[in-house]
C-alpha atoms as a PDB file:
ATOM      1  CA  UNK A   1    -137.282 -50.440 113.706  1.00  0.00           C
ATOM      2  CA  UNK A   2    -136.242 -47.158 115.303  1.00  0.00           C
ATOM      3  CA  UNK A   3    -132.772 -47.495 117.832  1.00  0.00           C
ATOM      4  CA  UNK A   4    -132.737 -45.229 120.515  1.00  0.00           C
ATOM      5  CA  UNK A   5    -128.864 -45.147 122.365  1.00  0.00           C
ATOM      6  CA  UNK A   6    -128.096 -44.070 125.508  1.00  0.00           C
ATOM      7  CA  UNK A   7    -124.837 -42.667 125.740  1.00  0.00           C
ATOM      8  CA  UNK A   8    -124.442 -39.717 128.654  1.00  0.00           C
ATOM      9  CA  UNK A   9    -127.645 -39.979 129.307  1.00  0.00           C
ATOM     10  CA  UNK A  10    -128.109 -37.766 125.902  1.00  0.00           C
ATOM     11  CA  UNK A  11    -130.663 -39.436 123.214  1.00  0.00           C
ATOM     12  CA  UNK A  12    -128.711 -39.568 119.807  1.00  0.00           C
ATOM     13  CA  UNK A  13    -130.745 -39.853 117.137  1.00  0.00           C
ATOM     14  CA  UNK A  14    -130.258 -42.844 115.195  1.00  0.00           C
ATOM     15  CA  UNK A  15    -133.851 -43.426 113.795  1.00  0.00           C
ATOM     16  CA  UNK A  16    -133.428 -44.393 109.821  1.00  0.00           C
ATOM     17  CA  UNK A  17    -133.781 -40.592 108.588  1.00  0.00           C
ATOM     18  CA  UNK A  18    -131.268 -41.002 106.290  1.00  0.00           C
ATOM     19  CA  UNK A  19    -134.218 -42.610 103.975  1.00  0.00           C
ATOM     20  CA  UNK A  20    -136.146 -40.171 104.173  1.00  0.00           C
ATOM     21  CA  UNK A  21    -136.214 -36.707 101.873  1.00  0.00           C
ATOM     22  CA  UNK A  22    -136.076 -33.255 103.688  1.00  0.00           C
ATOM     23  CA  UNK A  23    -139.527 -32.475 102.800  1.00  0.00           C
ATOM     24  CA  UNK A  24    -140.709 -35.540 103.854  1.00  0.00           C
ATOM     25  CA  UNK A  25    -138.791 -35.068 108.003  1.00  0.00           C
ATOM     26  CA  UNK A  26    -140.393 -31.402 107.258  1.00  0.00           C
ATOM     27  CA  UNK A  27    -143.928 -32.559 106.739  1.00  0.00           C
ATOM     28  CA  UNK A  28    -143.476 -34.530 110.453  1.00  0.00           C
ATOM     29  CA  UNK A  29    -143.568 -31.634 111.507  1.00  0.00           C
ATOM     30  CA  UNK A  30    -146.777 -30.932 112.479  1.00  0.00           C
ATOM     31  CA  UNK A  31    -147.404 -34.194 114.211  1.00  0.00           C
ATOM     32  CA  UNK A  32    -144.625 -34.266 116.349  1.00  0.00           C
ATOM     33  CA  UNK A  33    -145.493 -30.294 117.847  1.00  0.00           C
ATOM     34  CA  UNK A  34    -149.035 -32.034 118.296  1.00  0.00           C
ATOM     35  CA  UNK A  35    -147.450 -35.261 120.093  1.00  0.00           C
ATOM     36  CA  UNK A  36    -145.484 -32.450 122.002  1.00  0.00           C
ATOM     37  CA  UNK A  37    -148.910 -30.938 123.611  1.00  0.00           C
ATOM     38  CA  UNK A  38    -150.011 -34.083 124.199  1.00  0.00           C
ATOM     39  CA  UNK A  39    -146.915 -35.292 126.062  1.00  0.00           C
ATOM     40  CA  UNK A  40    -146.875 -31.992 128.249  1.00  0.00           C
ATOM     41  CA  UNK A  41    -150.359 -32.600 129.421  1.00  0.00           C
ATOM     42  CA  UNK A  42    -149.809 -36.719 130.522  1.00  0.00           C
ATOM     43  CA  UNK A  43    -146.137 -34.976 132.177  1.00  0.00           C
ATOM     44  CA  UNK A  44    -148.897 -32.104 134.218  1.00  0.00           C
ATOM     45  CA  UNK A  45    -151.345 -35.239 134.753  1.00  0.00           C
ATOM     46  CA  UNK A  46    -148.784 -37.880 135.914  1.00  0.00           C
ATOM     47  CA  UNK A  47    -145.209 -36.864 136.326  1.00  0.00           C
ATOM     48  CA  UNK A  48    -142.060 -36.307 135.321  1.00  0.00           C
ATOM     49  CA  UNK A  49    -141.464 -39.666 133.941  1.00  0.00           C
ATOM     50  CA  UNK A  50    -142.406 -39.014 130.571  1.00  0.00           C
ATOM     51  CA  UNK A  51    -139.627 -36.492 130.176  1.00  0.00           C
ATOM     52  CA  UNK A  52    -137.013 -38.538 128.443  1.00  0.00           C
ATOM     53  CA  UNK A  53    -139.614 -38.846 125.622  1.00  0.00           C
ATOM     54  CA  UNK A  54    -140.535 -34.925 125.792  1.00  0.00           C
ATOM     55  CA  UNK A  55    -136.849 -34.376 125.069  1.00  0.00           C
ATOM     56  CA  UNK A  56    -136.588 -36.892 122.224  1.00  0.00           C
ATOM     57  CA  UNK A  57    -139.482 -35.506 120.747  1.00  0.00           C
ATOM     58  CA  UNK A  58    -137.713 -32.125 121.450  1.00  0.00           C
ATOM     59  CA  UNK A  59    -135.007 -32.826 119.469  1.00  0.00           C
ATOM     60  CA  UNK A  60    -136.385 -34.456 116.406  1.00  0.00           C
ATOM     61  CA  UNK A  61    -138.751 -31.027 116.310  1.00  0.00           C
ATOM     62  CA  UNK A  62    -135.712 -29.075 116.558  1.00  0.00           C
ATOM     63  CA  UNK A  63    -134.196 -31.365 114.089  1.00  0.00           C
ATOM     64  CA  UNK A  64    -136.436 -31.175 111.463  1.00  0.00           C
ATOM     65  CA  UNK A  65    -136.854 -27.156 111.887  1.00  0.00           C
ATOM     66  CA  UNK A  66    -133.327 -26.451 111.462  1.00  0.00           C
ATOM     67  CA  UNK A  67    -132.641 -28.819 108.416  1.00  0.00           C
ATOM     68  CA  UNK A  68    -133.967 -26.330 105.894  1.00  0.00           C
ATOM     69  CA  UNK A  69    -131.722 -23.476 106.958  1.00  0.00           C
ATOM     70  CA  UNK A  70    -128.441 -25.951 107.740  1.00  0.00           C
ATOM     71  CA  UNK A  71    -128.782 -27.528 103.822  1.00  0.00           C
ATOM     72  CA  UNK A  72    -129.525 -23.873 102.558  1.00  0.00           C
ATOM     73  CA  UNK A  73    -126.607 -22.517 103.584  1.00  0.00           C
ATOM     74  CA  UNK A  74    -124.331 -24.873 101.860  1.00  0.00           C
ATOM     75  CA  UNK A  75    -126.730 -24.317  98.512  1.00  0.00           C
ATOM     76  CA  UNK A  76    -125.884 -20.515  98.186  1.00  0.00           C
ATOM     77  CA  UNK A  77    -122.045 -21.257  98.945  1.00  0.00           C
END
């Protein structure tokens, strides 16, 4: 079961990816920019509630990008 904390009204991500490989967060990728396009046409069609979940989804994408460059910079040192 995912946990999802408030704390400064920031989302900290606390979802169980610590079981999961790199490739396999990487290969989420795709889903999550689709669940992305999705969410930004239900925020154009009804509001600017849905934004707390646009964000989390944000950050998990930006996440998930980054994690490849982050661990392969600590490879090559």
């Amino acid at each position: 079961m995912k946990n999802y904390n408030l704390l400064n009204q920031h989302m900290v991500l606390t979802d169980g990816f610590e079981d999961q490989s790199p490739e396999d967060l990487q290969a989420q990728i795709p889903k999550i920019q689709d669940s992305l396009r999705t969410l930004t046409r239900i925020i154009d069609l009804y509001g600017m509630s849905y934004w707390p979940l646009f964000e989390r989804l944000e950050a998990e994408l930006a996440f998930r990008e980054n994690l490849d460059e982050r661990l392969n910079k600590w490879r090559q040192a």
